[in-house]
N, C-alpha and C. Protein backbone atom coordinates (compact mmCIF):
# COMPACT_ATOMS: atom_id res chain seq x y z
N UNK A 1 85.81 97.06 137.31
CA UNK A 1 85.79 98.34 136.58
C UNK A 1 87.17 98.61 135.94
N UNK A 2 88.45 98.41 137.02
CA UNK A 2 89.38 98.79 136.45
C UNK A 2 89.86 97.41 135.31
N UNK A 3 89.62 96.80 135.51
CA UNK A 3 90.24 95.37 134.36
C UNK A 3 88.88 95.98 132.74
N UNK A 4 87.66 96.07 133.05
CA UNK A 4 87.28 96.48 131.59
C UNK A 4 87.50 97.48 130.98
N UNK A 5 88.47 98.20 131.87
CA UNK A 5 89.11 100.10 131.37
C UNK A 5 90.29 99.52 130.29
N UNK A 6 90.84 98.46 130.96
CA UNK A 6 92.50 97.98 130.71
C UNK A 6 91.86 97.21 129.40
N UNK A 7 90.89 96.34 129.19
CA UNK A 7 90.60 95.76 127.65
C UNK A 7 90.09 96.12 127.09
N UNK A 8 89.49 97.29 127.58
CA UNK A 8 88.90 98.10 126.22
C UNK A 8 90.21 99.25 125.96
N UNK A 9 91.05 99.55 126.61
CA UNK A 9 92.11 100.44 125.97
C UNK A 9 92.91 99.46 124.80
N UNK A 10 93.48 98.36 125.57
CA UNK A 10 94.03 97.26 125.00
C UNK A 10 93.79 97.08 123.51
N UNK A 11 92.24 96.70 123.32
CA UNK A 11 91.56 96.73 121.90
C UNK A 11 91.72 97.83 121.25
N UNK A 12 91.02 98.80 122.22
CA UNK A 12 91.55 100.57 121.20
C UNK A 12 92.74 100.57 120.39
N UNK A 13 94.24 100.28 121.33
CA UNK A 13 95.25 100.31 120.92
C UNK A 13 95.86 99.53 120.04
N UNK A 14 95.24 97.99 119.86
CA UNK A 14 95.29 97.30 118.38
C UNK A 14 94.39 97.63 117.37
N UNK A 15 93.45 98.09 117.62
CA UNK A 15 92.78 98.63 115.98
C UNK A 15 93.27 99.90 115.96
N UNK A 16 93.97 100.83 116.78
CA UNK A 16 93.84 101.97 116.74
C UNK A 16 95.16 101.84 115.78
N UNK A 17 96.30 101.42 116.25
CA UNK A 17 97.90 101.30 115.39
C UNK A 17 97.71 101.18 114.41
N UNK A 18 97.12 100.03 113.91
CA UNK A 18 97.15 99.58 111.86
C UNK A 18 96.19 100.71 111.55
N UNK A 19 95.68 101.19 111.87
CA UNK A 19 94.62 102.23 111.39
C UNK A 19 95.41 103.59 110.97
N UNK A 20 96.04 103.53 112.19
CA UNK A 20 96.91 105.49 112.35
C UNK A 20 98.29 104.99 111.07
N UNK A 21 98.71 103.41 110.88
CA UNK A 21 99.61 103.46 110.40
C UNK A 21 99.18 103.98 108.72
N UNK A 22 97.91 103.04 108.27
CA UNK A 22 97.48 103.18 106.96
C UNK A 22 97.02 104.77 106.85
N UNK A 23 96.18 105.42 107.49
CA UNK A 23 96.20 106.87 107.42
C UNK A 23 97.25 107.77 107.11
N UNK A 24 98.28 107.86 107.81
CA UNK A 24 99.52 107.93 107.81
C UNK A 24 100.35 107.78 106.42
N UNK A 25 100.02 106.75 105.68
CA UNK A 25 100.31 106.65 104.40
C UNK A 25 99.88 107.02 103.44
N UNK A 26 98.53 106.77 103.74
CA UNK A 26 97.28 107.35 102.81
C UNK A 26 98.01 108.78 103.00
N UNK A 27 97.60 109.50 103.69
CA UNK A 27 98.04 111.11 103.55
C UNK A 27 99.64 111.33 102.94
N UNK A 28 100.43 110.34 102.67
CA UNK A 28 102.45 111.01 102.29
C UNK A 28 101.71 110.67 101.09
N UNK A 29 101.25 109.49 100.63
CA UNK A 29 100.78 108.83 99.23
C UNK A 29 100.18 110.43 98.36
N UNK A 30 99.17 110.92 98.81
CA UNK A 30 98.14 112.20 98.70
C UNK A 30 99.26 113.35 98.46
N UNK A 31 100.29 113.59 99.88
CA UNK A 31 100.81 114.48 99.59
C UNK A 31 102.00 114.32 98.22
N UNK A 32 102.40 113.02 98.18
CA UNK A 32 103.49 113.25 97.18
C UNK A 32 102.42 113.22 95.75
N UNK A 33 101.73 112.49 95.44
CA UNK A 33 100.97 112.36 94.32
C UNK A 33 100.47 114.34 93.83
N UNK A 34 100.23 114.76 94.99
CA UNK A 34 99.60 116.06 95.17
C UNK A 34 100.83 117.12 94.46
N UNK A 35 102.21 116.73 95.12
CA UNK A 35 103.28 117.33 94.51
C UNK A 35 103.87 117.08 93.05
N UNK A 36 103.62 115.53 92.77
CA UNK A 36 104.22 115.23 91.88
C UNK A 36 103.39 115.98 90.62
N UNK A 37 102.22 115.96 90.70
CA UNK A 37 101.10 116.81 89.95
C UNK A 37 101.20 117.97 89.81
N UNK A 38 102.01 119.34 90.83
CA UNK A 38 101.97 120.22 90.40
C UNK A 38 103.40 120.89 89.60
N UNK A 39 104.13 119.71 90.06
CA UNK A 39 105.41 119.81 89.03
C UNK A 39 105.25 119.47 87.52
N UNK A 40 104.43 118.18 87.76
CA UNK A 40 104.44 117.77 86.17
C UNK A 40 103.67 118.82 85.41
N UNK A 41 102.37 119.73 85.68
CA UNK A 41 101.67 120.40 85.17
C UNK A 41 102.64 121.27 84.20
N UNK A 42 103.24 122.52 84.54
CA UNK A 42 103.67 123.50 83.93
C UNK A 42 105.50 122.88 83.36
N UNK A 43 105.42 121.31 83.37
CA UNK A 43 106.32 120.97 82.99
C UNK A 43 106.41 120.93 81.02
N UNK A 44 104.84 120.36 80.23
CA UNK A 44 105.03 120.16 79.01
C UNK A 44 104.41 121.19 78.44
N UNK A 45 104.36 122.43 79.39
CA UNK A 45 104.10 123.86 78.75
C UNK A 45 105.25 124.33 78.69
């Protein structure tokens, strides 16, 4: 019981990292794109 707790966390914790890392980016990517957009707007007015 306790050894299939330990490889299924194990696995969790390698798909779980590259996952939280790309999310993680995905959302600064969103937020700066999100900013850069509301600057440029009322910029060539």
């Amino acid at each position: 019981m306790q050894f299939y707790r330990k490889t299924r966390k194990g696995f969790g914790e390698t798909l779980l990292k590259p996952l939280a890392k790309i999310f993680i980016y995905i959302i600064i990517l969103m937020v700066i794109i999100f900013l850069v957009g509301r600057l440029d707007l009322p910029a060539p007015n």
